[in-house]
C-alpha atoms as a PDB file:
ATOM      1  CA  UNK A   1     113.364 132.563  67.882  1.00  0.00           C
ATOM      2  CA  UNK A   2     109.434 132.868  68.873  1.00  0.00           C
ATOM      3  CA  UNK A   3     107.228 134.525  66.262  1.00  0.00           C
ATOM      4  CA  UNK A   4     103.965 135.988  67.400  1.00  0.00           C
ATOM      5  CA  UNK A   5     101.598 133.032  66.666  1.00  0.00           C
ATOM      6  CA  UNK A   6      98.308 134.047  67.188  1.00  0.00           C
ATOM      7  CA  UNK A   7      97.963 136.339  63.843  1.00  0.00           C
ATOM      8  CA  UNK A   8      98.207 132.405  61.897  1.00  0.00           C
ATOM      9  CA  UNK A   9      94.187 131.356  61.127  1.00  0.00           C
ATOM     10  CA  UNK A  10      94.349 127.868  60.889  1.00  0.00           C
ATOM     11  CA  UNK A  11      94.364 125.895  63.852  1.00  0.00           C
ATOM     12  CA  UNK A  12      96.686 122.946  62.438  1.00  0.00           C
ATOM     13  CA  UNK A  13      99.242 125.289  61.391  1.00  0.00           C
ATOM     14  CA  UNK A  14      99.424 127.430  64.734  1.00  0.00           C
ATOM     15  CA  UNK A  15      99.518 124.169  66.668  1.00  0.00           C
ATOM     16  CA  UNK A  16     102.456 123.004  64.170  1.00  0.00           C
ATOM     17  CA  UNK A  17     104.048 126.057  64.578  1.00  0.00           C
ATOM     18  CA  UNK A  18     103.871 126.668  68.197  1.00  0.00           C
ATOM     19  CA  UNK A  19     104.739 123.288  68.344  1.00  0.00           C
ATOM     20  CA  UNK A  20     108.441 123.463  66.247  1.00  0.00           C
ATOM     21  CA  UNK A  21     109.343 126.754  68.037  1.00  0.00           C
ATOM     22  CA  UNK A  22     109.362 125.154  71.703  1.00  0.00           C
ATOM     23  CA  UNK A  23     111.204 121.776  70.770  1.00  0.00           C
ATOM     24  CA  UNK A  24     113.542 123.843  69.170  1.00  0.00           C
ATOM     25  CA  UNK A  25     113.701 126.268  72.448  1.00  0.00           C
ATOM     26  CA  UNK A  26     114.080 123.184  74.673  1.00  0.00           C
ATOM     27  CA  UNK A  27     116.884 121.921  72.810  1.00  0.00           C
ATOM     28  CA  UNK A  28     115.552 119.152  70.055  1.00  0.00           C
ATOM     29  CA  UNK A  29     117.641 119.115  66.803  1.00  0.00           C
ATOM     30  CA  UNK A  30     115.391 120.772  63.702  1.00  0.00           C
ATOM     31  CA  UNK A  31     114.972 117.113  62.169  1.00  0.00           C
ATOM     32  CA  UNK A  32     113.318 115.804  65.600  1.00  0.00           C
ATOM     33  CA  UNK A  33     111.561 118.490  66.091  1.00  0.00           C
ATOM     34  CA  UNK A  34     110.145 118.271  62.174  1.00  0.00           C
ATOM     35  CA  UNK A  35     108.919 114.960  63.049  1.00  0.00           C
ATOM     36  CA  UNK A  36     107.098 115.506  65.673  1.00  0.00           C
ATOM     37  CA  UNK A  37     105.316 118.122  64.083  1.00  0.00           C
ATOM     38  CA  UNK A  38     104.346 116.025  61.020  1.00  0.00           C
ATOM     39  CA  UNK A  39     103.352 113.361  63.642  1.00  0.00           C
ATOM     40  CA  UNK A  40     101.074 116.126  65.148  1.00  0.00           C
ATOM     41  CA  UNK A  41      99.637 117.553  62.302  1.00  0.00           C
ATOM     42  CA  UNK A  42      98.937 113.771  60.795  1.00  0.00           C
ATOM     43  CA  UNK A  43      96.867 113.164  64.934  1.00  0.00           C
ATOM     44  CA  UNK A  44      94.535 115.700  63.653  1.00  0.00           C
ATOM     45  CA  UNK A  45      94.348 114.423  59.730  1.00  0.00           C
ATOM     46  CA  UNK A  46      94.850 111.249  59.458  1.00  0.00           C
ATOM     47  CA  UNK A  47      93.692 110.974  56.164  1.00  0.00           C
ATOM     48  CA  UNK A  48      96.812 112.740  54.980  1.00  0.00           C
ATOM     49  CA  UNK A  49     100.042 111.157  53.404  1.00  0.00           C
ATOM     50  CA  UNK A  50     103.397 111.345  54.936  1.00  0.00           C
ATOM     51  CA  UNK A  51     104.605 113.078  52.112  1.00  0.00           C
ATOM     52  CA  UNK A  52     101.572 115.995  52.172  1.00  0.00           C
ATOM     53  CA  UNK A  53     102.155 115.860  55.822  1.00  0.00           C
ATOM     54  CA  UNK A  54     106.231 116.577  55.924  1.00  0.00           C
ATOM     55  CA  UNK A  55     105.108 119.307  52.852  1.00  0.00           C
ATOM     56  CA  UNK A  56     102.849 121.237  54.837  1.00  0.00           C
ATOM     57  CA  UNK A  57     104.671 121.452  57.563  1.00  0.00           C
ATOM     58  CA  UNK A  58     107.847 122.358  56.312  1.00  0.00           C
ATOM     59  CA  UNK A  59     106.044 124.895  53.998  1.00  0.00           C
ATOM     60  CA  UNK A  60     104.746 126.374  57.538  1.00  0.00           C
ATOM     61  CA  UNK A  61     108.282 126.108  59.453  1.00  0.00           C
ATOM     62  CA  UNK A  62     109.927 127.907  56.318  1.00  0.00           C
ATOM     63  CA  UNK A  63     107.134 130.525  55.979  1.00  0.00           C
ATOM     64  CA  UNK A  64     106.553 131.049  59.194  1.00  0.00           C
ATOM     65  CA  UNK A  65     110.207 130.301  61.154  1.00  0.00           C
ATOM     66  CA  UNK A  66     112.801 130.825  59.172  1.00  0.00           C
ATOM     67  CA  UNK A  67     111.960 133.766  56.693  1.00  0.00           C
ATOM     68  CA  UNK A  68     109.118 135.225  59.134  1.00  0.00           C
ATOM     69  CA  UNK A  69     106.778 136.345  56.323  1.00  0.00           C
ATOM     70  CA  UNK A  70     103.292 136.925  56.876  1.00  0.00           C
ATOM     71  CA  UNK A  71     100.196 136.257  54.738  1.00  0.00           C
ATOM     72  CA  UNK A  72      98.814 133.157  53.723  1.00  0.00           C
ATOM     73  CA  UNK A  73     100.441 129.446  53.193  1.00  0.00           C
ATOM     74  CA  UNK A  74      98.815 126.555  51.686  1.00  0.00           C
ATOM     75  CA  UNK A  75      97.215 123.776  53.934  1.00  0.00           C
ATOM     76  CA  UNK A  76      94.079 122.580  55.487  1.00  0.00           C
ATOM     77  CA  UNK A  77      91.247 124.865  56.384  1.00  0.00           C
ATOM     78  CA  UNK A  78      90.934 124.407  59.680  1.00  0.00           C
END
């Protein structure tokens, strides 16, 4: 299930990324793992919504995860 992660520039999404793929290894159903990845990516912006929040990082878990496409995604520019 791993996709090569270090070709993704922003450090949020990698982290969010990385992040998904090894709950899911480890076992945690997709909607646990989801949430801890919004939880994550709202640590390091706080100043987002929920709702931007759970839309970025499902926009990264689809992109990224589930149809494996390359190129870029919306988000933050870090």
């Amino acid at each position: 299930m791993s996709i090569e992660t270090s070709r993704i520039g922003r450090k949020c999404e990698r982290a969010v990324v990385t992040a998904y793929q090894e709950l899911r290894e480890v076992g945690q159903p997709d909607m646990q793992a989801f949430a801890a990845c919004t939880t994550l990516y709202r640590i390091h912006h706080p100043e987002s919504s929920i709702t931007e929040a759970r839309r970025l990082v499902a926009e990264w878990i689809d992109h990224h995860v589930v149809r494996k496409a390359e190129g870029q995604t919306p988000g933050c520019d870090c």
